[in-house]
Protein backbone atom coordinates (compact mmCIF):
# COMPACT_ATOMS: atom_id res chain seq x y z
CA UNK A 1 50.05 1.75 13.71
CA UNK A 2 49.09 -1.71 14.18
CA UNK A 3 45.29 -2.24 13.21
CA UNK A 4 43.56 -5.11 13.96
CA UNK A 5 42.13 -7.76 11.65
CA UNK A 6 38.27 -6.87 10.58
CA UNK A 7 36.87 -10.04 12.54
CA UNK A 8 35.09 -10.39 15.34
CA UNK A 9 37.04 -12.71 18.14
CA UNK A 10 34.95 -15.28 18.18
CA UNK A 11 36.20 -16.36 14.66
CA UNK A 12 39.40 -18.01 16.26
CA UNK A 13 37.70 -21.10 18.02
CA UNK A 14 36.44 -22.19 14.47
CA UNK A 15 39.10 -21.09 12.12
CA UNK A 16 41.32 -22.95 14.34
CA UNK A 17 39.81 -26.63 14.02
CA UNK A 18 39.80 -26.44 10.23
CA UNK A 19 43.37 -25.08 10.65
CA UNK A 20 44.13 -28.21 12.42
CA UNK A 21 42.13 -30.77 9.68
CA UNK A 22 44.38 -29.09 7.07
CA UNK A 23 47.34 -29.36 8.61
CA UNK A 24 46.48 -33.13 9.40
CA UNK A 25 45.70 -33.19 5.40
CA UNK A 26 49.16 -31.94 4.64
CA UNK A 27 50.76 -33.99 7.19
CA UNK A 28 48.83 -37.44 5.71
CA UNK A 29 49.17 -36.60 2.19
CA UNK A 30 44.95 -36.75 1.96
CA UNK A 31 44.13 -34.07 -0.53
CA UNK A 32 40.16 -35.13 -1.64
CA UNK A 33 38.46 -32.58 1.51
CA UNK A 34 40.96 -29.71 1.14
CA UNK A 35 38.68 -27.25 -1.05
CA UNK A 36 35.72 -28.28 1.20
CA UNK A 37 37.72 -27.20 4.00
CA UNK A 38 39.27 -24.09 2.23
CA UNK A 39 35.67 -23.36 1.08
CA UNK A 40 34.70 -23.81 5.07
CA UNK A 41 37.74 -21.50 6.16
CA UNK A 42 36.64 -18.63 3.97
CA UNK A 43 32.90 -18.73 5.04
CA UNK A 44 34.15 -18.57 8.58
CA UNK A 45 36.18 -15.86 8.06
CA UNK A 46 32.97 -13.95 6.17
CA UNK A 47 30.89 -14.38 8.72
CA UNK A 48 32.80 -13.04 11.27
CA UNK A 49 33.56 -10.12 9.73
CA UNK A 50 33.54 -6.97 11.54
CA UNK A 51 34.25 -4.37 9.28
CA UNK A 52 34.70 -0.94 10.61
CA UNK A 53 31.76 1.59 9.94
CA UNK A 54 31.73 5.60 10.64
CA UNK A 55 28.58 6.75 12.29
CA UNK A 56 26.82 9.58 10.39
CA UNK A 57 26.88 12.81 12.05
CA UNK A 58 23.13 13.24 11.28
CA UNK A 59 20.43 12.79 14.31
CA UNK A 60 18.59 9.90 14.23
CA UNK A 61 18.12 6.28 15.71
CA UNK A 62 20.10 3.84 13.41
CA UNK A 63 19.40 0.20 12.46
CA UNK A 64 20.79 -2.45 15.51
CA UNK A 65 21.74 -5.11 12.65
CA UNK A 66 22.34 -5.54 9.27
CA UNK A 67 19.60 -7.36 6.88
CA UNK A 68 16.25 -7.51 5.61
CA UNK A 69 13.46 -5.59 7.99
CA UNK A 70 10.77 -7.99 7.97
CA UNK A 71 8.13 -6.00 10.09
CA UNK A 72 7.05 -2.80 11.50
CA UNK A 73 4.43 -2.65 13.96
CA UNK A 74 3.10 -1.33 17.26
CA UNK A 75 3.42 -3.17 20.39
CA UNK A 76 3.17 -3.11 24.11
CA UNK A 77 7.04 -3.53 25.56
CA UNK A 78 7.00 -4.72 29.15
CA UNK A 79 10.40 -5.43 29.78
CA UNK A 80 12.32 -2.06 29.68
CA UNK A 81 10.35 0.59 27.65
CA UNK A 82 6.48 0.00 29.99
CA UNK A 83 4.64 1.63 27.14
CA UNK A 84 3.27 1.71 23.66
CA UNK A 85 6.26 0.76 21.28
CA UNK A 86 7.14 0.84 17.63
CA UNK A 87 8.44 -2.46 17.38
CA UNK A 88 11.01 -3.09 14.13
CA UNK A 89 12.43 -6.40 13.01
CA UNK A 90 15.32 -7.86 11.24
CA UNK A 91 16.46 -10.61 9.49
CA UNK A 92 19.70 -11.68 9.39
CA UNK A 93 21.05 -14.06 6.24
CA UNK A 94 24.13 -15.87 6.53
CA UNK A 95 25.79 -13.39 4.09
CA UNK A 96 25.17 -10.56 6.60
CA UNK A 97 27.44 -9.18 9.10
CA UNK A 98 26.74 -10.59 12.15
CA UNK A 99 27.95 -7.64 14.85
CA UNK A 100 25.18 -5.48 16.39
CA UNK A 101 25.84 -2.21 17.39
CA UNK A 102 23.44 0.31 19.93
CA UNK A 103 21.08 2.81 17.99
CA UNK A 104 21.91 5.29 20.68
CA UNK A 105 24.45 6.41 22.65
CA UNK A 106 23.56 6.49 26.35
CA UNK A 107 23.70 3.80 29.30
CA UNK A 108 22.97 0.48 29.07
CA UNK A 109 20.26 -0.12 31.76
CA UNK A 110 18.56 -3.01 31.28
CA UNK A 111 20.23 -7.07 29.94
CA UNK A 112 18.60 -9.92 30.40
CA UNK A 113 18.94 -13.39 28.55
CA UNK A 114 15.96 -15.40 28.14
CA UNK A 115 16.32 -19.50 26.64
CA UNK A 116 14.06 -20.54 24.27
CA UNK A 117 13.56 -22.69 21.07
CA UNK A 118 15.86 -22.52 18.08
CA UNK A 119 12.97 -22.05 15.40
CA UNK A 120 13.97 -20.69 11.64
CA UNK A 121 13.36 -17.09 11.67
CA UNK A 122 11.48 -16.70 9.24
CA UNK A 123 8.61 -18.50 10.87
CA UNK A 124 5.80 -16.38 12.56
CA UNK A 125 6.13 -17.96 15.87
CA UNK A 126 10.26 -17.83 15.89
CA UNK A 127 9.93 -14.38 17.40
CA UNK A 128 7.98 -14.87 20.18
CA UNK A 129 9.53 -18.54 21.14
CA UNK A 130 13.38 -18.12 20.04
CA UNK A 131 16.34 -17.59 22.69
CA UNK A 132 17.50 -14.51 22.93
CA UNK A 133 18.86 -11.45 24.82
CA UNK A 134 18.00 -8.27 25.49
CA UNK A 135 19.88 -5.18 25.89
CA UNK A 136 18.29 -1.45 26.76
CA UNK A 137 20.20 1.60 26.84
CA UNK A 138 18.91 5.33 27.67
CA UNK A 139 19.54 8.29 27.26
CA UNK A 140 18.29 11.02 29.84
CA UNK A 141 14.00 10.28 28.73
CA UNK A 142 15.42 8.62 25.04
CA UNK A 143 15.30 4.88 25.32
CA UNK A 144 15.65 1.89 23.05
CA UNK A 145 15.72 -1.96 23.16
CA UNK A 146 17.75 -4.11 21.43
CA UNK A 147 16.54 -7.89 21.07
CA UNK A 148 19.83 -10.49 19.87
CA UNK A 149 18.18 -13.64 18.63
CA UNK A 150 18.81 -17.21 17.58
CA UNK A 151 17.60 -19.02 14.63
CA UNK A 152 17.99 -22.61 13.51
CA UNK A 153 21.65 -22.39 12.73
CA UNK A 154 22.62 -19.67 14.89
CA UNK A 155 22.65 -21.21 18.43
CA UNK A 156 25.00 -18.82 20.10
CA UNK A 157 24.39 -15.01 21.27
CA UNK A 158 27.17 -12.97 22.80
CA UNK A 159 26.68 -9.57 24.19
CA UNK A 160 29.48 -7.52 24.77
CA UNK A 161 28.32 -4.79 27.39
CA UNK A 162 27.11 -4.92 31.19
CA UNK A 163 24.60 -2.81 32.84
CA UNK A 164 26.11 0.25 33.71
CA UNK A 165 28.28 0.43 31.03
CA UNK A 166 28.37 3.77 28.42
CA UNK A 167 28.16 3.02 24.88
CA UNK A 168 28.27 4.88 21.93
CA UNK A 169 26.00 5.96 19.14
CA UNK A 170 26.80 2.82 16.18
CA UNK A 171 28.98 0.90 18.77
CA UNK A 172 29.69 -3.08 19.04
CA UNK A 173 27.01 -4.32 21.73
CA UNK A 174 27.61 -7.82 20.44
CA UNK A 175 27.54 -10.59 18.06
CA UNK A 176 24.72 -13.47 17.00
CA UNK A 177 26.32 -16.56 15.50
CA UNK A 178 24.91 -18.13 11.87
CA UNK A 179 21.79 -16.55 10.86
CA UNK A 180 19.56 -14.81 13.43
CA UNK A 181 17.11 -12.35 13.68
CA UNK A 182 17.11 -8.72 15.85
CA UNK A 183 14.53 -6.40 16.94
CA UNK A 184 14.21 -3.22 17.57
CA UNK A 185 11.79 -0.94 20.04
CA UNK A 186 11.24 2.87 21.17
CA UNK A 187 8.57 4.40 22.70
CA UNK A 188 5.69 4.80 19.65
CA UNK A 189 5.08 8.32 21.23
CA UNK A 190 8.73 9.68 20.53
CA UNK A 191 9.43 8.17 17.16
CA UNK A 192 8.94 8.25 13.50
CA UNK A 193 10.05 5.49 11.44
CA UNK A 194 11.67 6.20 7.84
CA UNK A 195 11.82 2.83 6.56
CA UNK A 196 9.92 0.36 5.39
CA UNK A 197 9.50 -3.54 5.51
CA UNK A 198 11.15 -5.28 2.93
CA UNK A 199 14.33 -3.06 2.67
CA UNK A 200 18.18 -3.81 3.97
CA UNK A 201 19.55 -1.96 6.32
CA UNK A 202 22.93 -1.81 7.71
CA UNK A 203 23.87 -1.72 11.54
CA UNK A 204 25.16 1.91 12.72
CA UNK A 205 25.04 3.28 9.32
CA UNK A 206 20.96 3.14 8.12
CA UNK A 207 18.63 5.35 9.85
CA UNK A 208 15.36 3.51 11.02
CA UNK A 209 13.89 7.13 11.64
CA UNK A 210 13.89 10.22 13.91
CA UNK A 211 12.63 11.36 16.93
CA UNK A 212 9.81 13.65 16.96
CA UNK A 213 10.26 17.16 16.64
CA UNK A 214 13.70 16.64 16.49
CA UNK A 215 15.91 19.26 14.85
């Protein structure tokens, strides 16, 4: 059996132009930029990496992202949920996988891509200003929202899933290019986080807590 490389697709328009400037080094006989563009290849190569990950068997709602959960709180969500929401968010480094994968299996139902600014993430007002994209996927009366954001490198969001479309608990939804930021909501009503701000979490492998009473 063939298997595939562990990189996300979008890695080939990238890794191809440095391709191309080392060849063009070989071809001149310029040697002085070939470990900056070695060093370039490999970080591309990193980033994109989409490594595969087995979903735990256990019930619960698992992290959207990899990184460093930066906030818990309560919220009103208008856009999909229409209710009281516990509202989790993540911060993506560059060193972090970059693929984010649905909490839930179930439906997506709601997608909608929204421009904005390109602010670092890490500032307060990058979360409520920053492009982004939203995807929400249900469940019979179990729904979540996904948020895909930019940052001040990462300029590019891809989502790989239309509305309609069935997706599976820990599955690829999509990728955020360079250093982002992703959030997470469900209903404040139905859930109970298990985490807490300040510690990494890993998309379709961490839980980010259960749903009340249940078993």
């Amino acid at each position: 059996m063939i298997h595939r490389l562990p990189v996300d697709k979008r890695v080939w328009p990238g890794t191809s132009l440095i391709l191309v400037f080392l060849f063009l080094e070989l071809y001149w006989d310029v040697y002085s930029v070939t470990p900056i563009l070695v060093g370039l290849l490999i970080a591309q190569l990193l980033f994109f990496r989409d490594p595969p990950r087995k979903t735990p068997l256990a019930q619960g709602l698992l992290a959207p992202a990899d990184g460093k959960v930066v906030g818990i709180d309560e919220v009103f969500e208008e856009k999909f949920l229409n209710e009281a929401a516990v509202r989790i968010r993540i911060f993506l480094s560059v060193f972090d996988v970059h693929v984010t994968r649905s909490p839930l299996a179930g439906i997506v139902k709601f997608q909608r891509y929204i421009k904005g600014k390109f602010l670092n993430v890490l500032r307060k007002d990058a979360f409520e200003n920053n492009e982004s994209n939203w995807i929400g996927v249900e469940n019979h009366e179990r729904r979540v929202l996904v948020r895909q954001m930019t940052g001040a490198i990462a300029r590019r969001i891809y989502w790989d899933v239309k509305i309609g479309q069935v997706v599976g608990r820990g599955e690829k939804i999509g990728m955020i290019c360079y250093g982002s930021g992703v959030e997470f909501y469900v209903a404040k009503r139905a859930f109970q986080p298990t985490i807490q701000a300040g510690q990494h979490v890993k998309a379709g492998l961490t839980f980010l807590g259960q749903w009340i009473n249940e078993r």
